[in-house]
Protein backbone atom coordinates (compact mmCIF):
# COMPACT_ATOMS: atom_id res chain seq x y z
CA UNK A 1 -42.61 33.60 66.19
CA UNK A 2 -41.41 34.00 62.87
CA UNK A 3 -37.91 33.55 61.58
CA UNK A 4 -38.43 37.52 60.13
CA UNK A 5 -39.82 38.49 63.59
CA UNK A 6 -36.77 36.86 65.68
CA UNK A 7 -34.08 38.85 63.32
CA UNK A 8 -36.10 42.13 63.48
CA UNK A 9 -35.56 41.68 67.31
CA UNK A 10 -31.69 42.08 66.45
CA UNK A 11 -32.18 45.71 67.99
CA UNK A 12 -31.19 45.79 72.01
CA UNK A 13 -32.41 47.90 74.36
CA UNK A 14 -29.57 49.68 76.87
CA UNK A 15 -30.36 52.18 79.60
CA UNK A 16 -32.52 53.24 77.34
CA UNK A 17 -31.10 53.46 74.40
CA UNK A 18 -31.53 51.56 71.11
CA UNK A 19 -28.14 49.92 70.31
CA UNK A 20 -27.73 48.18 66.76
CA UNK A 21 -25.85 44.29 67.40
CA UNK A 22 -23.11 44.27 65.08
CA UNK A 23 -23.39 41.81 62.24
CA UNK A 24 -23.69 42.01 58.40
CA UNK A 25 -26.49 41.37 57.38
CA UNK A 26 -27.76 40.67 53.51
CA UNK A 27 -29.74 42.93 51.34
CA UNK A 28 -33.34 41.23 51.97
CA UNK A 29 -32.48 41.80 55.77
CA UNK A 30 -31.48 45.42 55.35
CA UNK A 31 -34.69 46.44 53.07
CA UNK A 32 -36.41 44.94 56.91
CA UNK A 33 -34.50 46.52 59.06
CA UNK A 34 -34.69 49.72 57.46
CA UNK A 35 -38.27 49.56 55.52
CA UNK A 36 -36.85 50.04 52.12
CA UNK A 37 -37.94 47.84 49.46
CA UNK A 38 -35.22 44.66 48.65
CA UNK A 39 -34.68 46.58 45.18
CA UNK A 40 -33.60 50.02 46.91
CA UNK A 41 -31.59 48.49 49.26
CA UNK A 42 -29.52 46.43 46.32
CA UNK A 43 -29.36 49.60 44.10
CA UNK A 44 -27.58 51.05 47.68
CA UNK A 45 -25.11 48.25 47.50
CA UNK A 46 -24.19 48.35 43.39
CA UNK A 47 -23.34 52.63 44.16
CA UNK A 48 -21.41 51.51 47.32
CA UNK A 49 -19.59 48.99 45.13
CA UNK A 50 -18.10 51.67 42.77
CA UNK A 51 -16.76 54.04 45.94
CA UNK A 52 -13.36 53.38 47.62
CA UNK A 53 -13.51 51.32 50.32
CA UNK A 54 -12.36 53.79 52.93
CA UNK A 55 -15.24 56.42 52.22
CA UNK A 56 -18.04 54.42 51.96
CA UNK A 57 -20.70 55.27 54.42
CA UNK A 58 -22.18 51.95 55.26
CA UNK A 59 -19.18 48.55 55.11
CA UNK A 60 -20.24 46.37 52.32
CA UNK A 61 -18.73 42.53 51.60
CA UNK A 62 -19.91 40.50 48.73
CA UNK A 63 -20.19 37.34 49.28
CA UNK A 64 -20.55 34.02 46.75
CA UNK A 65 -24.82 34.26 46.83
CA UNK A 66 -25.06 37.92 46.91
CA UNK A 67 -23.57 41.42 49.28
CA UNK A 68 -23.53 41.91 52.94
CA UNK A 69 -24.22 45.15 54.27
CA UNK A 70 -22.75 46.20 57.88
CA UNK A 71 -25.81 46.86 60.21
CA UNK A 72 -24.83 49.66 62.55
CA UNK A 73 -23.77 51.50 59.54
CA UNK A 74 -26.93 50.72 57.53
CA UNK A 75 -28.75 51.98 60.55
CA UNK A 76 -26.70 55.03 61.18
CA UNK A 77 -27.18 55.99 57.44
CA UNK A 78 -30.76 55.40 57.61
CA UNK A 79 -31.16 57.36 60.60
CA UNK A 80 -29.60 60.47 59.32
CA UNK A 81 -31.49 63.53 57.87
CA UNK A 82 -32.24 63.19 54.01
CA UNK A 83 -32.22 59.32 54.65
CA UNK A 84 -35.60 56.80 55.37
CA UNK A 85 -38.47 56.40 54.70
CA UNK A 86 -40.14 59.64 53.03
CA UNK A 87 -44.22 60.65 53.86
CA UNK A 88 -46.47 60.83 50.97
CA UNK A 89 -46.71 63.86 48.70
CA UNK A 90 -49.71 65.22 47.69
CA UNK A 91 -51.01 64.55 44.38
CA UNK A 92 -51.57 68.23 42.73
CA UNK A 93 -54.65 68.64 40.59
């Protein structure tokens, strides 16, 4: 199994339902768990950076090699209408 496939099994399974374990996880880690590119997902952390702590929707930490982004919250936020990944327009003529 591959060290990608082991942390994409980070999601548990309870009665059910999907529960998120809580760690931080960096961006490269996010853009997997969510299916964002690495470049969205680091864009998402530089507008975080500029919003007061307190109403930020998703915890954010920066740390020495790069920023941490708090799982559950990346989840909930990806989860949420207007949020992941969007279908395919179609091309007009």
């Amino acid at each position: 199994m591959l060290e990608s496939d082991i942390r994409l099994n980070r999601y548990l399974y309870k009665s059910g339902e999907q529960v998120t374990e809580q760690i931080w996880v960096n961006v490269t880690e996010g853009s997997e768990f969510t299916g964002y590119n690495r470049e969205y997902i680091m864009k998402l952390a530089m507008k975080l950076k500029r919003q007061p702590e307190n109403e930020r929707p998703i915890k954010l930490r920066k740390r020495s090699n790069g920023w941490e982004l708090w799982l559950p919250d990346l989840i909930a936020w990806r989860e949420r209408p207007g949020h992941g990944p969007q279908r395919k327009r179609k091309e007009t003529a």
